[in-house]
Protein backbone atom coordinates (compact mmCIF):
# COMPACT_ATOMS: atom_id res chain seq x y z
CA UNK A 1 -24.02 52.96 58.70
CA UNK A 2 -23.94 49.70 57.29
CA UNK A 3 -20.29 49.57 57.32
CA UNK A 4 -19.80 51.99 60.87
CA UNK A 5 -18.10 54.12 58.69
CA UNK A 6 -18.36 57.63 60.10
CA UNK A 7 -18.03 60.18 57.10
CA UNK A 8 -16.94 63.55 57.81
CA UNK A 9 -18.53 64.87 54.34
CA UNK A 10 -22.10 63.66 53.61
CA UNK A 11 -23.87 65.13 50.13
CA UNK A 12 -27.41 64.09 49.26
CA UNK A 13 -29.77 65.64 46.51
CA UNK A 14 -32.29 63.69 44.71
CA UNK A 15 -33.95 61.90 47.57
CA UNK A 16 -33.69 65.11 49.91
CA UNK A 17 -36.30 66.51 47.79
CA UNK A 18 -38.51 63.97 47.19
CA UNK A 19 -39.02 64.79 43.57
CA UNK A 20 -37.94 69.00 43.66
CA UNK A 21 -34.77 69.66 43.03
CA UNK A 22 -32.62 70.41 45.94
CA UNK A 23 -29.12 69.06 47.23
CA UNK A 24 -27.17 69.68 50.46
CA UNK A 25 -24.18 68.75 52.00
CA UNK A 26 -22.85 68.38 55.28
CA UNK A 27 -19.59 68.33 57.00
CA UNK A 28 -17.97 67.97 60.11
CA UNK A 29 -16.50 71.09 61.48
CA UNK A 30 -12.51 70.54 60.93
CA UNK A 31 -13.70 69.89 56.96
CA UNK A 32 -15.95 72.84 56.81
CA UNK A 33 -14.07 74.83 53.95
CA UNK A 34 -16.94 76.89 52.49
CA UNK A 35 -17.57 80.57 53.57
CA UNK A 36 -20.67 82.22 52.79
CA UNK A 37 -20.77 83.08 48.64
CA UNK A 38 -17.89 80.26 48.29
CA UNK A 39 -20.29 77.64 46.30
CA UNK A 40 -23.35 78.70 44.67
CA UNK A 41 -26.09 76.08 43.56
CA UNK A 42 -28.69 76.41 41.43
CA UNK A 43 -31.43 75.17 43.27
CA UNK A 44 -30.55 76.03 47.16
CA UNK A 45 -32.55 78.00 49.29
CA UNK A 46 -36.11 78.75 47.15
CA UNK A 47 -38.57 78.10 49.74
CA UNK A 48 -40.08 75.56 47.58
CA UNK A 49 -37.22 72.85 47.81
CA UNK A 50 -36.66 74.19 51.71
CA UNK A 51 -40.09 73.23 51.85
CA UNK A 52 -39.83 69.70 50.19
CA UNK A 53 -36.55 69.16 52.15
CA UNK A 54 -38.57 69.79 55.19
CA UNK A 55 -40.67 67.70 54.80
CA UNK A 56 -38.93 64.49 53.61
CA UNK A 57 -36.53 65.26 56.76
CA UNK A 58 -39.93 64.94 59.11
CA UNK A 59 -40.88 61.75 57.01
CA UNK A 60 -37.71 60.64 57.92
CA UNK A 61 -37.54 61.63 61.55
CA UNK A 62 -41.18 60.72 62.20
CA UNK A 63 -42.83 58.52 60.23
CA UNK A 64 -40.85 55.45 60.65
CA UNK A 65 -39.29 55.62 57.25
CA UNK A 66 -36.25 53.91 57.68
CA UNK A 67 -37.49 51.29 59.60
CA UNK A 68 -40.10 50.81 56.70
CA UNK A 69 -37.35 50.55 54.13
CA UNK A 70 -35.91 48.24 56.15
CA UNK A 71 -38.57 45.93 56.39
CA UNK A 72 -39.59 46.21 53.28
CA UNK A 73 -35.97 45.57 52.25
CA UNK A 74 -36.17 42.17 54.00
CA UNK A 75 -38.81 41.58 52.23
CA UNK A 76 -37.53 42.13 48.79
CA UNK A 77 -34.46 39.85 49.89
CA UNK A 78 -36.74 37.18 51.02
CA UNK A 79 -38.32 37.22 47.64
CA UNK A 80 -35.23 37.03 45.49
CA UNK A 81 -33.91 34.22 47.62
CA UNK A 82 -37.01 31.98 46.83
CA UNK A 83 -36.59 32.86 43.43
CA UNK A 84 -32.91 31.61 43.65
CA UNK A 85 -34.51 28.76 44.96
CA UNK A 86 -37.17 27.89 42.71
CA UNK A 87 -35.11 28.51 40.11
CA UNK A 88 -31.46 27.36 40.48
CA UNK A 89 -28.46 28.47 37.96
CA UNK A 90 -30.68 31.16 37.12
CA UNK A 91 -29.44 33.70 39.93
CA UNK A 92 -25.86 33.79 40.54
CA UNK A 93 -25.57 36.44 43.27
CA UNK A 94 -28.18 38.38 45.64
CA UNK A 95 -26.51 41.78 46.64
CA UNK A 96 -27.18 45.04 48.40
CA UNK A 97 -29.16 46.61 51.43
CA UNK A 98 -32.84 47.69 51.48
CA UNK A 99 -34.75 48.96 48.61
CA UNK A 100 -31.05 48.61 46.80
CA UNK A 101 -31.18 45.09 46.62
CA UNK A 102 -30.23 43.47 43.29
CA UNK A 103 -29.63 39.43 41.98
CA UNK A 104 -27.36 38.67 39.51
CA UNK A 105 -28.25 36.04 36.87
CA UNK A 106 -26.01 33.38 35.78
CA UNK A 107 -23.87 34.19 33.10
CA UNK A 108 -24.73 30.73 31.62
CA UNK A 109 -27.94 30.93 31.29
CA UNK A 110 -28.03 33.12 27.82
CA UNK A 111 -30.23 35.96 28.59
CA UNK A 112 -29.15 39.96 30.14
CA UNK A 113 -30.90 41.59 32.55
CA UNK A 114 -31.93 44.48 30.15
CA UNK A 115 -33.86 41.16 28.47
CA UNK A 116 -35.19 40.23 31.97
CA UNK A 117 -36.28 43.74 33.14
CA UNK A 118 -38.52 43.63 29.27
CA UNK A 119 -40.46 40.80 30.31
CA UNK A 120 -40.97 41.52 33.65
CA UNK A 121 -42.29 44.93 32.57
CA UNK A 122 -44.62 42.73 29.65
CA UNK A 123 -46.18 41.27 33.18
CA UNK A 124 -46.82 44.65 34.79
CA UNK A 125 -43.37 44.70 36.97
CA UNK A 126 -41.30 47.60 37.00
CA UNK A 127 -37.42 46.78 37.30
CA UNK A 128 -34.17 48.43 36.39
CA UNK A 129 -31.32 46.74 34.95
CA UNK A 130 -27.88 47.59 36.31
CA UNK A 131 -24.90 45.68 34.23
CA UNK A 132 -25.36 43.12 31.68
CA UNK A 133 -26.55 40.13 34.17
């Protein structure tokens, strides 16, 4: 959507389920290849992931979620910015959409993220490092 690229295969699994396993995935009809019994999964149709599915779809459809994400999204962009700000040559590069929003720190400045993300956590701030910087 961000790119109004129309896909005509769409998979998703982890999120789908909110924490139960489950995957899907959905086509458009000229790429729908699979008869019934053609692909078996291992955790498709037990009433308990239909159930989580179900529910994280309604979340989705009526709850606001995505305009949450998107908000909050902004938010976490408006915070790395005035960190970029406050601190510059420390942040090289701010980078994604929503809740997948990243910074990149300076190569020069001698530390990796993984190094970051460890004292952030020390002060109670849960991160993830993706890459070296």
């Amino acid at each position: 959507e961000n790119l109004n690229v129309e896909p005509d295969v769409f998979t998703i699994a982890k999120a789908l389920g909110g924490g139960v396993p489950i995957g899907a995935m959905l086509c458009k009809s000229h790429c729908n290849v699979f008869g019934p019994g053609d692909h078996a999964t291992t955790f498709g149709g037990n009433p308990l992931a239909c159930a989580a599915g179900l529910a994280v779809t309604k979340a989705i459809d009526e709850d606001n979620l995505l305009e949450n994400v998107a908000a909050r999204g902004a938010q976490l962009r408006a915070g790395l910015e005035l960190i970029q700000t406050q601190h510059p040559g420390w942040v090289k590069d701010i980078r994604g959409w929503g809740l997948i929003t990243g910074l990149e720190i300076s190569d020069d400045q001698g530390v990796t993220a993984g190094e970051v993300v460890g004292a952030a956590i020390k002060e109670g701030l849960l991160l993830v490092p993706a890459g070296t910087h």
